[in-house]
Protein backbone atom coordinates (compact mmCIF):
# COMPACT_ATOMS: atom_id res chain seq x y z
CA UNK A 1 -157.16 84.26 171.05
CA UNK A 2 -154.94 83.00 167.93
CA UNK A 3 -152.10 80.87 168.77
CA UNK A 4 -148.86 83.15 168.96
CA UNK A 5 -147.20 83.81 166.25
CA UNK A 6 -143.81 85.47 164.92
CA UNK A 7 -145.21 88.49 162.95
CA UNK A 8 -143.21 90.75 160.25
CA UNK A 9 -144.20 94.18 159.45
CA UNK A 10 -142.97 95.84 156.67
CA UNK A 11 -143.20 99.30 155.71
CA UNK A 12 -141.52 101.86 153.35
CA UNK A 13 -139.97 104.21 155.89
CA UNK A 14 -139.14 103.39 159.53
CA UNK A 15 -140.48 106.61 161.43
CA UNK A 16 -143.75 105.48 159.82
CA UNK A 17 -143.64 102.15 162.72
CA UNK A 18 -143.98 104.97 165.58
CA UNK A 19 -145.71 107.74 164.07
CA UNK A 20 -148.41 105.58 162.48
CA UNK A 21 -148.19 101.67 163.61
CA UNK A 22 -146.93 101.85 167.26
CA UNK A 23 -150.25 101.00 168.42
CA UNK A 24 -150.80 98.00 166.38
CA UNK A 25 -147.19 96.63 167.40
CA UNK A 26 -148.15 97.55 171.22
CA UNK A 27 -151.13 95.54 170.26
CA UNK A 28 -149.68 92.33 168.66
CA UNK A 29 -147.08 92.39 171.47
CA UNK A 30 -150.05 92.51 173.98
CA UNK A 31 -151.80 88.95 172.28
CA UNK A 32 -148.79 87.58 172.76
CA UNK A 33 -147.34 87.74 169.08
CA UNK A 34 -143.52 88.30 168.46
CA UNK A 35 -142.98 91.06 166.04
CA UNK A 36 -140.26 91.88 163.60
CA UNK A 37 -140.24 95.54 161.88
CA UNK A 38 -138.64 95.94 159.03
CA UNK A 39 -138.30 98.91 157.12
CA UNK A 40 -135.23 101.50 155.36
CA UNK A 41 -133.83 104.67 157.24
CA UNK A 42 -133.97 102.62 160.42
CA UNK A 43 -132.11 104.77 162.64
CA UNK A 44 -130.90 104.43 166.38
CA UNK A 45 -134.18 106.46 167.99
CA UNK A 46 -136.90 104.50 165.70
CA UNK A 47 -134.93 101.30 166.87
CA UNK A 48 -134.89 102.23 170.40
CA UNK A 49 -138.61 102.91 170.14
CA UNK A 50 -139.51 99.30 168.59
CA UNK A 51 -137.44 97.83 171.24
CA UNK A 52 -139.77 99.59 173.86
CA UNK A 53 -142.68 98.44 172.33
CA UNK A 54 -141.38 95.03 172.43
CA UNK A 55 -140.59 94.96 168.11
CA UNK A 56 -137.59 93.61 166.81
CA UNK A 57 -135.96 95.77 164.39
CA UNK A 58 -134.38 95.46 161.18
CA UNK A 59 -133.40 98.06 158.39
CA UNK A 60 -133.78 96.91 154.87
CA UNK A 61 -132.62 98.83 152.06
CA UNK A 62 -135.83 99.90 150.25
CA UNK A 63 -136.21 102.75 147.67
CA UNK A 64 -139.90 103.10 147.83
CA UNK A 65 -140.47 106.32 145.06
CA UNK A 66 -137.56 105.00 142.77
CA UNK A 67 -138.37 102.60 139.51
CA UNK A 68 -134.74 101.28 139.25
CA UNK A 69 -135.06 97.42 138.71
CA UNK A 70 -131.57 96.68 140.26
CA UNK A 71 -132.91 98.73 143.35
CA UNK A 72 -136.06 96.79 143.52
CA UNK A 73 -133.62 93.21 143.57
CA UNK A 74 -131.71 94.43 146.29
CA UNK A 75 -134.69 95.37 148.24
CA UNK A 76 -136.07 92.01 147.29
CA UNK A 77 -133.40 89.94 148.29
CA UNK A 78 -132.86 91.69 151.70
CA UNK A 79 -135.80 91.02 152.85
CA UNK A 80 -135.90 87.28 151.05
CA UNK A 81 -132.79 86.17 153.05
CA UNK A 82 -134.49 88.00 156.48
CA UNK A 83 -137.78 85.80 155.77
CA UNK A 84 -134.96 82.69 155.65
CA UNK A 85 -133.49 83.72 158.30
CA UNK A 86 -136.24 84.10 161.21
CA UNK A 87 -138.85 81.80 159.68
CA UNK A 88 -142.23 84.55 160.75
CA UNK A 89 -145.80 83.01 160.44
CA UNK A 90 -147.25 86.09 159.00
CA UNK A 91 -145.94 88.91 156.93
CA UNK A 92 -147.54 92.58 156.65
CA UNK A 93 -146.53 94.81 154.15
CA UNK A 94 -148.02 98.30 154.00
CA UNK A 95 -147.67 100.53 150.84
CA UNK A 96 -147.32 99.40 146.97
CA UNK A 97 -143.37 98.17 147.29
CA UNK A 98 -143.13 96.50 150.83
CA UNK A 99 -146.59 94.67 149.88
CA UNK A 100 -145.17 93.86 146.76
CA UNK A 101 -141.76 92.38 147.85
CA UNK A 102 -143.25 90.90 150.86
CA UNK A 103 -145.85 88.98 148.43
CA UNK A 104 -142.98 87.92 145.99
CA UNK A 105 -140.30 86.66 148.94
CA UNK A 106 -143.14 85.45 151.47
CA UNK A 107 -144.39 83.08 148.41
CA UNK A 108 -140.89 81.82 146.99
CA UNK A 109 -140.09 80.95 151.14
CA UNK A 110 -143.41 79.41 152.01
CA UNK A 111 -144.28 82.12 154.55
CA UNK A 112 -147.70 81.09 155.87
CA UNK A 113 -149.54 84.11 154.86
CA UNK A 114 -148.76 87.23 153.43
CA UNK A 115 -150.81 90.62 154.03
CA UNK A 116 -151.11 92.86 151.54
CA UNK A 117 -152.21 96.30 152.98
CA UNK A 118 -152.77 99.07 150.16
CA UNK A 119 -152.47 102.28 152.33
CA UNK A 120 -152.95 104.22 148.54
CA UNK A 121 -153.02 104.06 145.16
CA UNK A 122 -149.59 106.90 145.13
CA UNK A 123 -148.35 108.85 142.47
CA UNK A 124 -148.26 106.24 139.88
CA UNK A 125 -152.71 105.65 139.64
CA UNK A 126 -152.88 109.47 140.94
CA UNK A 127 -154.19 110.53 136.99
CA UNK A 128 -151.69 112.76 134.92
CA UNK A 129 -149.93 111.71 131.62
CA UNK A 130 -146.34 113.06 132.60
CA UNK A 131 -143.46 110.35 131.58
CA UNK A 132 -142.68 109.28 135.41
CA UNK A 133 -146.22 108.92 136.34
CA UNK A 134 -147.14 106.73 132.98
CA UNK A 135 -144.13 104.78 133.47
CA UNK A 136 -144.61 104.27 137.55
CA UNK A 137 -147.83 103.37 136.77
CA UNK A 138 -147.27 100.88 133.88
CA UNK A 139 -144.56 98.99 136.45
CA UNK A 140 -146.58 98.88 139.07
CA UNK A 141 -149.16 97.38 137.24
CA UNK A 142 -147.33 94.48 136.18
CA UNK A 143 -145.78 94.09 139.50
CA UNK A 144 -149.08 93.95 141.63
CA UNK A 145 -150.54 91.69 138.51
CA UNK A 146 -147.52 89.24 139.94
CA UNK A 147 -146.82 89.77 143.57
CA UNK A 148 -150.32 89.97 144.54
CA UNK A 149 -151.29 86.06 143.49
CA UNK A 150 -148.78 85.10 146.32
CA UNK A 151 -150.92 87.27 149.21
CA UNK A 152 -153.45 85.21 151.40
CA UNK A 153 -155.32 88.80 152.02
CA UNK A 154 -155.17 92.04 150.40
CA UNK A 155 -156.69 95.09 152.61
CA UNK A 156 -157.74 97.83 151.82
CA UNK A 157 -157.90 101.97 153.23
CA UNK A 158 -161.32 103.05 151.41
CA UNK A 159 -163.76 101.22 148.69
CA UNK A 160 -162.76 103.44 145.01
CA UNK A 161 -159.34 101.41 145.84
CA UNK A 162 -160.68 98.30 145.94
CA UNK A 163 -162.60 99.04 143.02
CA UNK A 164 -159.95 100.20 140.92
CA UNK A 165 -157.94 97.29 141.36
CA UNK A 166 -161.08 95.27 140.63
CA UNK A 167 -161.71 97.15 137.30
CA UNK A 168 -157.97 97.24 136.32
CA UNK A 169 -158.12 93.40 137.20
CA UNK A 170 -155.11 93.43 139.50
CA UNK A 171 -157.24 90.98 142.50
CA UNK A 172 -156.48 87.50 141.82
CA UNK A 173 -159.39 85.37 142.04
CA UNK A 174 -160.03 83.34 145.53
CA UNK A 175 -157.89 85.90 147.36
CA UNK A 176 -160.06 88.25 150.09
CA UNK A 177 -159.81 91.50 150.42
CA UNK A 178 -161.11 93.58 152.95
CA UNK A 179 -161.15 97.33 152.95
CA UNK A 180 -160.72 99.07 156.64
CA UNK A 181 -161.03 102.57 157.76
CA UNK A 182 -157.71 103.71 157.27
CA UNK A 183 -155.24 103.37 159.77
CA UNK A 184 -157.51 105.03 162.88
CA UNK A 185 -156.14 107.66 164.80
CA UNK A 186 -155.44 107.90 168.57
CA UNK A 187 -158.46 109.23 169.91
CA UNK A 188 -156.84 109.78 173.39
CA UNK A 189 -154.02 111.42 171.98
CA UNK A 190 -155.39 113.41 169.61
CA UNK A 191 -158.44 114.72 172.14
CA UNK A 192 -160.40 117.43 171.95
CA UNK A 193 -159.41 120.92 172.94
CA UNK A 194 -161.54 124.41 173.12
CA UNK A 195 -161.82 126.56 169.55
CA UNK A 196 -160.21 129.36 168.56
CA UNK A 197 -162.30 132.55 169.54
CA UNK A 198 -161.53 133.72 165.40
CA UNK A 199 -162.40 131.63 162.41
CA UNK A 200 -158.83 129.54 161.23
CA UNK A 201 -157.95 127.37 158.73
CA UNK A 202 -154.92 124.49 158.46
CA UNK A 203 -153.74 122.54 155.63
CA UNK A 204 -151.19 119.78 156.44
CA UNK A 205 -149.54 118.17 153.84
CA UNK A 206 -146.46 117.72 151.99
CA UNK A 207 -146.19 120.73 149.33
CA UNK A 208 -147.11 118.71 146.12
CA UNK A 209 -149.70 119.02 143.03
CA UNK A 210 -151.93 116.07 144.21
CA UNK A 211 -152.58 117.09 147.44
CA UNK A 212 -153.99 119.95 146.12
CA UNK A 213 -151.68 122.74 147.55
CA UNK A 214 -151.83 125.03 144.39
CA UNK A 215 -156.11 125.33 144.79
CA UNK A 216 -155.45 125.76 148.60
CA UNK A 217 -152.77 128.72 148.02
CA UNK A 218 -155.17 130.18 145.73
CA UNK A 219 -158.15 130.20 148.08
CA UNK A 220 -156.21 131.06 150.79
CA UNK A 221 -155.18 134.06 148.96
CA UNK A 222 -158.59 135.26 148.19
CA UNK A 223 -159.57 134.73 151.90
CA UNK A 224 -156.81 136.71 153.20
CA UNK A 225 -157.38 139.22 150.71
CA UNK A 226 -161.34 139.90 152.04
CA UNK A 227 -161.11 138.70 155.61
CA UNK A 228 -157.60 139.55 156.42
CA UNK A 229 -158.31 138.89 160.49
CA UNK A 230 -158.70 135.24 159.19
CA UNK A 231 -155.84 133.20 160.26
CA UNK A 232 -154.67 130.45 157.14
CA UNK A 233 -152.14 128.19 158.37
CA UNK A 234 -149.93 125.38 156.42
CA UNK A 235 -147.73 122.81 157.86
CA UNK A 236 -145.84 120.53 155.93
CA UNK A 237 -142.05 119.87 154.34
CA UNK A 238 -140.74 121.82 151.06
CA UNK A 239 -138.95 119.81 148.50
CA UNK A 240 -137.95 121.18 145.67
CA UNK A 241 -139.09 118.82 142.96
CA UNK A 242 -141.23 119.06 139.72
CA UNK A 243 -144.59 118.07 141.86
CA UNK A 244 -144.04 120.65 144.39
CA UNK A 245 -144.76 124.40 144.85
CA UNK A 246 -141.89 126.57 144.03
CA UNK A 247 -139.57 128.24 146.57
CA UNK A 248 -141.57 131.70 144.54
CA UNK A 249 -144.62 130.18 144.83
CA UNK A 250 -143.85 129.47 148.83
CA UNK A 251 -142.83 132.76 149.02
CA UNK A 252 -145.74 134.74 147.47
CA UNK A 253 -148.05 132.40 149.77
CA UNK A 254 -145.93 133.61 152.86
CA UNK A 255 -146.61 137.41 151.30
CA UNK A 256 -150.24 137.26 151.46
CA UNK A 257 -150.21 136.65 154.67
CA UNK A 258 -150.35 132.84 155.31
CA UNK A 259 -148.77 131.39 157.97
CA UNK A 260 -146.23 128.82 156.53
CA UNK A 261 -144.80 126.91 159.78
CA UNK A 262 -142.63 124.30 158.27
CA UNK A 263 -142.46 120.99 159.25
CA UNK A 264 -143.83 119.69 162.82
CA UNK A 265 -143.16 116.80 164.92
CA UNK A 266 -146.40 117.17 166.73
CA UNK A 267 -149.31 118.43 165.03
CA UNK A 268 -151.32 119.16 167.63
CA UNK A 269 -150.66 122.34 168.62
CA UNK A 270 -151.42 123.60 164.93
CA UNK A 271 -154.82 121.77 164.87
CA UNK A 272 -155.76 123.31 168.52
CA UNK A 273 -154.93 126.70 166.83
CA UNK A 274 -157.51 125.86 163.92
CA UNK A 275 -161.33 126.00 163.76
CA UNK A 276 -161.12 124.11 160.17
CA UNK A 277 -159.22 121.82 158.65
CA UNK A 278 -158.87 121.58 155.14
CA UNK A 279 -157.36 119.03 152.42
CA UNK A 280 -157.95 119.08 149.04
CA UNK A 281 -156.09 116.49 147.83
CA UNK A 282 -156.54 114.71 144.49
CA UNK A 283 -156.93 111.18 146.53
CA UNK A 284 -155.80 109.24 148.86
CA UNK A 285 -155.89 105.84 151.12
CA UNK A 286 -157.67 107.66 154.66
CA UNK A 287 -155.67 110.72 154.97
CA UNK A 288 -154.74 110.02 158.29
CA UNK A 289 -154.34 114.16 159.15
CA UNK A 290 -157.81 114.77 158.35
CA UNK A 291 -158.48 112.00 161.08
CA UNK A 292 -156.54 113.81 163.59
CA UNK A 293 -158.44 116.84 162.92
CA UNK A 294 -161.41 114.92 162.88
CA UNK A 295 -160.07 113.84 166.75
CA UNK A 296 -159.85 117.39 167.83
CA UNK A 297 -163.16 118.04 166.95
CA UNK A 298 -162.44 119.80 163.90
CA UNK A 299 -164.53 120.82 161.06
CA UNK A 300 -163.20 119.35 157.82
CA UNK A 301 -162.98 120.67 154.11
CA UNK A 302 -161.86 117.98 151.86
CA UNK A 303 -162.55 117.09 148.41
CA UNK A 304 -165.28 114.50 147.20
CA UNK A 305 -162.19 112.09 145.73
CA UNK A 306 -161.46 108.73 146.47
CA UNK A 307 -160.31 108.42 149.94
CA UNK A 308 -161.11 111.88 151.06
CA UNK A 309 -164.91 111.67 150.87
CA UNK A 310 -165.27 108.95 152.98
CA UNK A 311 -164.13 110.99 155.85
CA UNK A 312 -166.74 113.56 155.77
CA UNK A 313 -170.67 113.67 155.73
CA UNK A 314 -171.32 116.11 153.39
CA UNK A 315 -172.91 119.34 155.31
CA UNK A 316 -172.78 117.37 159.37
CA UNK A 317 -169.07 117.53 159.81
CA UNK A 318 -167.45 118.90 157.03
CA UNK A 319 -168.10 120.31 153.50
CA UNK A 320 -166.45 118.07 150.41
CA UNK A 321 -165.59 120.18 147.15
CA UNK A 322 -164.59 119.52 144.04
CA UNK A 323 -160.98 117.62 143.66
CA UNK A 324 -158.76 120.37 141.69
CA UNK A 325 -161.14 123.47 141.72
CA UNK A 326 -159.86 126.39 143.70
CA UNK A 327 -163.26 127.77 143.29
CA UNK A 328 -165.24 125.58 145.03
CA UNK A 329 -162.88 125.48 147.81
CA UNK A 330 -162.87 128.96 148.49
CA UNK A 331 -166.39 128.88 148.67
CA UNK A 332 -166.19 126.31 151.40
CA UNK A 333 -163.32 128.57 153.50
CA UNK A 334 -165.68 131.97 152.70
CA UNK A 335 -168.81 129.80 154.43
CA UNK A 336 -166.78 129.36 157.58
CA UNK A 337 -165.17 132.67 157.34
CA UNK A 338 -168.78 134.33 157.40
CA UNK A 339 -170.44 131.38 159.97
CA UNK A 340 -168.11 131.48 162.93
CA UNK A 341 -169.94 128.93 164.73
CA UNK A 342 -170.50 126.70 161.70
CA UNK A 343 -167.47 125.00 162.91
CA UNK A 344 -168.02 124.28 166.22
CA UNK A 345 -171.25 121.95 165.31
CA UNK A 346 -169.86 120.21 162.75
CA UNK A 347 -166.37 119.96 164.45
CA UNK A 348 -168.46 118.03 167.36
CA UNK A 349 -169.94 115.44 164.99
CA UNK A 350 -166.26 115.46 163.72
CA UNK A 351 -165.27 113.76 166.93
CA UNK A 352 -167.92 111.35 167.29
CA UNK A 353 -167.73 110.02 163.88
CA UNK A 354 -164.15 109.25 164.88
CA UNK A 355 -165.01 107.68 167.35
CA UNK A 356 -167.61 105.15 166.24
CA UNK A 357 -165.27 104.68 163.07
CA UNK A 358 -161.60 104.99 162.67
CA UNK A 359 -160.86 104.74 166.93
CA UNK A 360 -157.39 102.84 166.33
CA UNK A 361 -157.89 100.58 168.82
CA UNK A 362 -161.13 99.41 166.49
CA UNK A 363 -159.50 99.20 163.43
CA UNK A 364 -156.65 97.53 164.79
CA UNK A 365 -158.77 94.81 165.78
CA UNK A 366 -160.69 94.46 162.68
CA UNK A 367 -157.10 94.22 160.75
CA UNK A 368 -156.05 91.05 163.25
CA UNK A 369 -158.94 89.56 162.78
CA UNK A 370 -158.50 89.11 159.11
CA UNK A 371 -155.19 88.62 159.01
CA UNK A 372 -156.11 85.61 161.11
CA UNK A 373 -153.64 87.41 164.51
CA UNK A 374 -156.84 88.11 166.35
């Protein structure tokens, strides 16, 4: 067992500790490690939750989807003067600007050794030519070409990542990376639980272009429209922004007969309600609901893009389609739709793929390891 050590982990949003890291926390805290969370929108129930996993925690101000310079100095500084301030041994930042500013601050102060853990590529690699996405990508290019010499590891979520930053020449040289499998999932959590007697497909995801919720309303459409006793569910919040369906579009969607159920705190119940679950997003780190689904013994449709395709084996658990093709997706829902029990077999080798793979408890252990906490 490493010695113990006083561990930082920094992330873009604070509700992502519990809903995502808790068990890597509950895990450090078990080896004996102290643990610091930092993060923005650190309110009094996240805080109370760190605290009973035995974390420390601290808000930061962090703007994680805004390019203003002056916003990315205060974030900088923040967490500069915490690093100062509690001396940690080991730093862990997850997404591009909490990797970023914990690279930059954990090299000026000497910090031992920095993780950087790219949970995606985001809006800014995510293809496109629109002004915003050119110019998030062009910053974040020149900040990862800087921040990322001061890392002692850089991990990755799935290998096009890696590759892409090898090709765009963003690794420094003499730095490892490692890529895991995603985040894992809690397989005891998220168990498995008895299909639907009717075919029934889910999409969770928030309502934007890239995750591909424009081909699923389309498909789901034409389903509805020739198997109307098919249930098509979507979960997921509604912002109204230039990347997101429209409150028409949303509305038409609710017409045809889909079942839009907002946002949920626990998934779970939408998944048991579901024979297949399908995401056809334009890419991604792991997609960590497809994993839950995966958990539950779900079939999967996803799409054969970075991130997404390493989730499913083509025809065994899942069907992959073609990233931004409404098409071929509905030709995946109309197999299931016509194959009731298609589902149920590949929704079992869902489960045990999760289990050999992307258990939480494994990856967890594979991440310590490398970042030398194991």
């Amino acid at each position: 067992m490493a010695d113990q050590k006083l561990v930082f982990i920094v992330a873009p949003f604070a509700p992502s500790f519990v809903d995502f890291r808790g068990a890597l926390i509950a895990e450090l805290v078990a080896r004996g490690h102290s643990v610091v969370a930092v993060a923005p929108a650190m309110d009094d129930r996240v805080a109370g939750a760190l605290r009973n996993l035995g974390a420390e925690p601290h808000e930061i101000a962090l703007q994680n989807a805004s390019l203003n310079p002056l916003s990315f100095v205060q974030s900088f500084r923040g967490l500069r003067a915490l690093i100062r301030s509690k001396r940690p041994d080991v730093v862990i930042g997850y997404a591009i600007k909490p990797a970023i500013i914990s690279s930059l601050a954990g090299a000026i102060e000497r910090v031992g050794r920095v993780i950087c853990v790219i949970t995606g590529v985001g809006y800014a690699f995510t293809g496109g030519r629109e002004p915003k996405r050119v110019l998030s990508r062009a910053a974040a290019f020149m900040l990862y070409r800087v921040a990322l010499k001061g890392s002692a590891g850089i991990v990755f979520l799935n290998p096009d990542d890696r590759r892409l930053f090898r090709q765009m020449r963003l690794l420094p040289k003499g730095i490892p990376t490692h890529v895991l499998n995603g985040e894992g999932v809690d397989t005891r959590y998220f168990s498995p639980v008895p299909f639907p007697r009717a075919p029934s497909f889910l999409m969770i995801a928030r309502l934007l272009k890239d995750k591909g919720i424009r081909e699923f309303a389309q498909a789901a459409k034409r389903i509805k429209a020739a198997h109307p006793e098919v249930r098509v569910s979507l979960v997921g919040p509604f912002y109204p922004s230039p990347d997101s369906l429209t409150r028409n579009e949303l509305d038409e969607l609710i017409a045809s007969g889909i079942d839009y159920l907002g946002p949920l705190d626990d998934v779970r119940p939408a998944i048991a309600a579901c024979s297949v679950y399908v995401l056809p997003s334009y890419r991604e780190g792991t997609p960590r609901s497809v994993l839950e689904a995966m958990s539950m013994g779900r079939a999967i449709i996803t799409t054969d893009a970075p991130g997404c395709r390493e989730t499913v084996v083509n025809g065994r658990n899942g069907i992959l389609v073609r990233p931004r093709d409404a098409d071929s997706l509905h030709e995946a829902m109309l197999r299931f739709a016509r194959e009731p029990n298609l589902a149920n077999k590949m929704g079992r080798i869902s489960r045990e793929l999760v289990e050999a793979r992307y258990d939480v408890r494994k990856v967890n252990a594979n991440l310590l390891e490398f970042a030398g906490l194991a």
